[in-house]
C-alpha atoms as a PDB file:
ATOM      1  CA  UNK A   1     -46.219  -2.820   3.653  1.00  0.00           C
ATOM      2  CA  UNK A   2     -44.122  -0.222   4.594  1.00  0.00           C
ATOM      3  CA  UNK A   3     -41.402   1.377   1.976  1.00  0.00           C
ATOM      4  CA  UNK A   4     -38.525   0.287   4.935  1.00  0.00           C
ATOM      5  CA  UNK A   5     -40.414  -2.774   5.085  1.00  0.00           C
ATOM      6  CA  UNK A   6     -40.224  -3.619   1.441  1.00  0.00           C
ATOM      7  CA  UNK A   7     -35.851  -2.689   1.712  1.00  0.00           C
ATOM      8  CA  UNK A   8     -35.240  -5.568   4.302  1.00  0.00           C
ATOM      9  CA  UNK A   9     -37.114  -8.004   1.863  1.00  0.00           C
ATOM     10  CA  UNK A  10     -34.921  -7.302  -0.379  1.00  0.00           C
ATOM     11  CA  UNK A  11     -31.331  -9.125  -1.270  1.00  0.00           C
ATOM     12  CA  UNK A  12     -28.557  -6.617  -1.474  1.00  0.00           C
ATOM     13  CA  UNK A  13     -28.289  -7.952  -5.099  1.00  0.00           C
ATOM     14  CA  UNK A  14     -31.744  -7.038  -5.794  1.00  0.00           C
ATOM     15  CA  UNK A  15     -31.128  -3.831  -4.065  1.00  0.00           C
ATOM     16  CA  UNK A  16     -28.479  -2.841  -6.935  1.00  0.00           C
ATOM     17  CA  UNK A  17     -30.195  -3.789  -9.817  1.00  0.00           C
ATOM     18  CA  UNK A  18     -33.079  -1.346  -8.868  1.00  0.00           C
ATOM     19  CA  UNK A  19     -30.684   0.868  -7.940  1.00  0.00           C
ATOM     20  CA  UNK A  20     -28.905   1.138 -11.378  1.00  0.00           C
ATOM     21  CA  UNK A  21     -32.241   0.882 -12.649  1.00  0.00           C
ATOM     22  CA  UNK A  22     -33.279   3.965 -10.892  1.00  0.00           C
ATOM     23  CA  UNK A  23     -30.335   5.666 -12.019  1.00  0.00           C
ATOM     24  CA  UNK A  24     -31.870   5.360 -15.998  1.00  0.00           C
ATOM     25  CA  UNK A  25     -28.928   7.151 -17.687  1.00  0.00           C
ATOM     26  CA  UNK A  26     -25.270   6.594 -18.252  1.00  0.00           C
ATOM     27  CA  UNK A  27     -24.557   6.624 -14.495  1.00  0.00           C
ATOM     28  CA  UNK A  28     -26.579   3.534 -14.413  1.00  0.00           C
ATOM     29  CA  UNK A  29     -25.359   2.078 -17.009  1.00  0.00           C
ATOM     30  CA  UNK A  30     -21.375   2.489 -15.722  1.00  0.00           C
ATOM     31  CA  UNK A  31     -22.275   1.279 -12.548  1.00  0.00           C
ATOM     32  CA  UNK A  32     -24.194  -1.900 -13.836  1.00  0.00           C
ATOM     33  CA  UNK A  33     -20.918  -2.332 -15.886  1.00  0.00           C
ATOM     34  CA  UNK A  34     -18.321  -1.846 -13.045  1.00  0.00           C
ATOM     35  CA  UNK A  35     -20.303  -4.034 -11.030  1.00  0.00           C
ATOM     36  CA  UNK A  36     -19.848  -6.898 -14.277  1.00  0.00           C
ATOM     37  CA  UNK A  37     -16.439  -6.428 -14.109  1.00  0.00           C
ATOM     38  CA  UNK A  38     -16.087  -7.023 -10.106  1.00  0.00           C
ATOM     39  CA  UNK A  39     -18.401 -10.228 -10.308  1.00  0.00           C
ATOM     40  CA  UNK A  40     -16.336 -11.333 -13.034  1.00  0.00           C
ATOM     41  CA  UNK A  41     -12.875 -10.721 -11.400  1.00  0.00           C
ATOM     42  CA  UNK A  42     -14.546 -12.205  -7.328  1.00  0.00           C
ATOM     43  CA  UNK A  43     -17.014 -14.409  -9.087  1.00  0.00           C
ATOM     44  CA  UNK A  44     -18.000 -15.061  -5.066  1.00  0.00           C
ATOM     45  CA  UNK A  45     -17.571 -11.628  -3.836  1.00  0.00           C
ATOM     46  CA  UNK A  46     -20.910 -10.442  -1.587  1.00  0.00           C
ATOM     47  CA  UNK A  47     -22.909  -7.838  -3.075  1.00  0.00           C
ATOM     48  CA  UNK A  48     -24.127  -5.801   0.315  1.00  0.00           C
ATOM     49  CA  UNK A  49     -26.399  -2.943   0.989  1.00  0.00           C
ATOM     50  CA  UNK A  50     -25.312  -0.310   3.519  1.00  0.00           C
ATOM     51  CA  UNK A  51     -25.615   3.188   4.619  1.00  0.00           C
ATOM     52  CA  UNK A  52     -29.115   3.570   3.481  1.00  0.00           C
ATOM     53  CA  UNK A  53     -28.642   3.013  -0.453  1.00  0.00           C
ATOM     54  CA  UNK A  54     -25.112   2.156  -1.313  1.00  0.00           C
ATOM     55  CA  UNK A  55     -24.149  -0.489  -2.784  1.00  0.00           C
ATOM     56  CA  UNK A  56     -20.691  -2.401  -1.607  1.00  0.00           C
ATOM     57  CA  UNK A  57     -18.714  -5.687  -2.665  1.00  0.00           C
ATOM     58  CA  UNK A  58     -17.368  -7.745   0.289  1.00  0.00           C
ATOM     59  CA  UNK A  59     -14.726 -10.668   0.305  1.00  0.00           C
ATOM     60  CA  UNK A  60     -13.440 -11.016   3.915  1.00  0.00           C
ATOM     61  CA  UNK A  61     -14.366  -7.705   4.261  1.00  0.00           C
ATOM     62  CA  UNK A  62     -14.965  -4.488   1.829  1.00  0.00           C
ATOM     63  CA  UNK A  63     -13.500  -4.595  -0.898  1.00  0.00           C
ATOM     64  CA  UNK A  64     -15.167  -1.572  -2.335  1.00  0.00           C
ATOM     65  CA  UNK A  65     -18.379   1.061  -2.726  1.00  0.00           C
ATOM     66  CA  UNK A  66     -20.278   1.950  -5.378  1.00  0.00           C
ATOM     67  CA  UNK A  67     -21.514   5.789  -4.810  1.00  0.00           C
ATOM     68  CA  UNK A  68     -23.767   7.407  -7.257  1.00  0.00           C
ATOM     69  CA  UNK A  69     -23.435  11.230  -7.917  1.00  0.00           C
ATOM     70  CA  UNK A  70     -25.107  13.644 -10.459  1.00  0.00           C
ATOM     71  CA  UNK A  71     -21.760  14.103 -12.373  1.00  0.00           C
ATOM     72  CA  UNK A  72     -19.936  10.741 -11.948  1.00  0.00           C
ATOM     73  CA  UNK A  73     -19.675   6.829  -9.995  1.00  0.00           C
ATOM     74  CA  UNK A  74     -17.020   6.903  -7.754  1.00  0.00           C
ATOM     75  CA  UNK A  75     -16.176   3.656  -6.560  1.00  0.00           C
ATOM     76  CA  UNK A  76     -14.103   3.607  -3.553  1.00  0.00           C
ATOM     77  CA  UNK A  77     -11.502   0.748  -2.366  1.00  0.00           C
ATOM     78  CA  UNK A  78     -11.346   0.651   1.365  1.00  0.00           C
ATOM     79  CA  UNK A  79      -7.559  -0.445   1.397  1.00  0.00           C
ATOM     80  CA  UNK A  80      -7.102   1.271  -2.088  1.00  0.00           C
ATOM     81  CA  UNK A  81      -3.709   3.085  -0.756  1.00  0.00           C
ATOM     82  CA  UNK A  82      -2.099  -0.487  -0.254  1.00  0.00           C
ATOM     83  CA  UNK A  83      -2.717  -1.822  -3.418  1.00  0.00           C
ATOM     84  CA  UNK A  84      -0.565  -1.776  -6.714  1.00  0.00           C
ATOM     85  CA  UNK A  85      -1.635   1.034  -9.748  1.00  0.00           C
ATOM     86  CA  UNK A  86       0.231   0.345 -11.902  1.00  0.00           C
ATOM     87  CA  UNK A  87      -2.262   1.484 -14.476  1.00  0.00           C
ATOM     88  CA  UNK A  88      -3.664   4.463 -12.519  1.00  0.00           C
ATOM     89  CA  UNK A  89      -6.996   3.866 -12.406  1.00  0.00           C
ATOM     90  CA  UNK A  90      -7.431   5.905  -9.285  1.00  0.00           C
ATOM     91  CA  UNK A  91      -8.062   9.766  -9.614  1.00  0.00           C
ATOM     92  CA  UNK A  92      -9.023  10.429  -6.411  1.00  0.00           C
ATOM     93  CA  UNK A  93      -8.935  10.427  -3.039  1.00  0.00           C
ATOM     94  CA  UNK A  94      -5.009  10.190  -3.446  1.00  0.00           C
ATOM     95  CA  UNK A  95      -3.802  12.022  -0.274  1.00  0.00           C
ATOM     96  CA  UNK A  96      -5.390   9.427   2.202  1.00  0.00           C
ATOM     97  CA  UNK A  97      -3.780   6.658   4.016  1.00  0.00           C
ATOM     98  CA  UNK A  98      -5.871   4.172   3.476  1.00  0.00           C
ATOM     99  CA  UNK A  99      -8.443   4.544   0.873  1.00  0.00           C
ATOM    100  CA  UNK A 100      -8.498   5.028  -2.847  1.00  0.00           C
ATOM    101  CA  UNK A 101     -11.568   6.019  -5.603  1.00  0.00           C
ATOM    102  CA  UNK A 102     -11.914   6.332  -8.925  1.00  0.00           C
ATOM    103  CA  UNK A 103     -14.186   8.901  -9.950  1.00  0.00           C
ATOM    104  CA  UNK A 104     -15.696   7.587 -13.518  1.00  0.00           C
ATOM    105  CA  UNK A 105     -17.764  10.683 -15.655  1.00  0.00           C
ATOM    106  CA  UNK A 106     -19.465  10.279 -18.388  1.00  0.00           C
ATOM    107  CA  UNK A 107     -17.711   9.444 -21.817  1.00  0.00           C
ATOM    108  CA  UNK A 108     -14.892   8.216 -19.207  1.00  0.00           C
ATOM    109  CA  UNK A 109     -13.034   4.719 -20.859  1.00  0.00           C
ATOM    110  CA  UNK A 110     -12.005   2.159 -17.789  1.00  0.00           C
ATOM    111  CA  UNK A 111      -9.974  -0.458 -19.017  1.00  0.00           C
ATOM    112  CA  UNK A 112     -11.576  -3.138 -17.689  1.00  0.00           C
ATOM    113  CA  UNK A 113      -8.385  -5.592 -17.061  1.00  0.00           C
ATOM    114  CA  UNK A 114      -6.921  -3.361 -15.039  1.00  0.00           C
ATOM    115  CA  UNK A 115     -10.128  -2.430 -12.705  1.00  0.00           C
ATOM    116  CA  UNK A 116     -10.088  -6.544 -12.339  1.00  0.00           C
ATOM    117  CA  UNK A 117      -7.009  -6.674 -11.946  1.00  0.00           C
ATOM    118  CA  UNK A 118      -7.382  -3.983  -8.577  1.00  0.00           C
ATOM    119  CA  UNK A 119     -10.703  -6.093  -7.613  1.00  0.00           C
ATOM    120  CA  UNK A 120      -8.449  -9.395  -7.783  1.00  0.00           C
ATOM    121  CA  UNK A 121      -5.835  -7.448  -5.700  1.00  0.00           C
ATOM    122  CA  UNK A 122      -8.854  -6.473  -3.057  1.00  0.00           C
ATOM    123  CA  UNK A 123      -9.523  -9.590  -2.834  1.00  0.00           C
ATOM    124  CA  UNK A 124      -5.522 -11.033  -1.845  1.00  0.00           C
ATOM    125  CA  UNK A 125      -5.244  -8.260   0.135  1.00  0.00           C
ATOM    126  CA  UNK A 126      -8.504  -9.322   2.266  1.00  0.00           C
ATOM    127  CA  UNK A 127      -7.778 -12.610   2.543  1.00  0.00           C
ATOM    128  CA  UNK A 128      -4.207 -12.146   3.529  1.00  0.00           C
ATOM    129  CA  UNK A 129      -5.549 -10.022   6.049  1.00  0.00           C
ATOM    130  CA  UNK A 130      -7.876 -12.430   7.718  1.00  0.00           C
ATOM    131  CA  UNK A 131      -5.028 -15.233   7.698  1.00  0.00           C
ATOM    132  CA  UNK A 132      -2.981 -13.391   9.798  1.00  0.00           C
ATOM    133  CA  UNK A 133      -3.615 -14.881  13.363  1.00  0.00           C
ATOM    134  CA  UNK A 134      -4.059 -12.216  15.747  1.00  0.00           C
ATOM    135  CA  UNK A 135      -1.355 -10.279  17.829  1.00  0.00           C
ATOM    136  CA  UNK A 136      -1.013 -11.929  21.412  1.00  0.00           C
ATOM    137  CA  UNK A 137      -1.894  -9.501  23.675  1.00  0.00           C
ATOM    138  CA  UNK A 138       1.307  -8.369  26.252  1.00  0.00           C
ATOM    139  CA  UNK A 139       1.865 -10.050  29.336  1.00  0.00           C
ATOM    140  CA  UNK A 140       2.089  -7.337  32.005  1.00  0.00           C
END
């Protein structure tokens, strides 16, 4: 079996446990913790696999990524610029409209109530989102 071939038999979960796996330092090891904290915040968020090796948690759409660097894990929120910070958690990717990260290096301290508290917001913010019913389109 092909390498490829051996990825689509593969869950996404599956996907980002080798993943951190591969990782085998502290990167892994903060993303196998951030990724705790977002299935205990969206205890049925989907864990998905996309753009050829990252790893991403949906809820009625993205919620966020999980990117893997040499220096850091930046996990970026999709709709991170319309959601409450109060804590700060994000350091980058400030200047956008739309999205938000936060850039996590090694020795870095996340206080995990607050990142759930962000993944909980992700999650309103989604679901919101898909209640709306969509705009009527003009009569012309």
């Amino acid at each position: 079996m092909k390498a490829l071939d051996a990825i689509h038999c593969q869950s996404a979960s599956e996907l980002i446990t080798e993943k951190i796996a591969s990782l085998g330092d502290w990167r892994g090891e903060t993303l196998a913790r951030m990724r705790k904290l977002i299935l205990e915040a969206a205890p049925d968020v989907v864990e998905t696999w996309k753009w050829m090796g990252t790893p991403v948690w949906e809820h009625n759409g993205i919620l966020c990524t999980g990117e893997s660097y040499k220096d850091k894990i930046k996990l970026t929120f999709i709709k991170g610029a319309s959601l409450k910070d109060p804590t700060r958690l994000f350091n980058s990717s400030l200047d956008g409209n739309t999205r938000r990260a936060l850039d996590i290096f090694e020795g870095d301290e996340v206080d995990a109530a607050a990142f759930k508290a962000l993944i909980r917001e992700a999650v309103a913010l989604n679901s919101a989102s898909k209640a709306k019913p969509p705009k009527k389109a003009k009569a012309t």
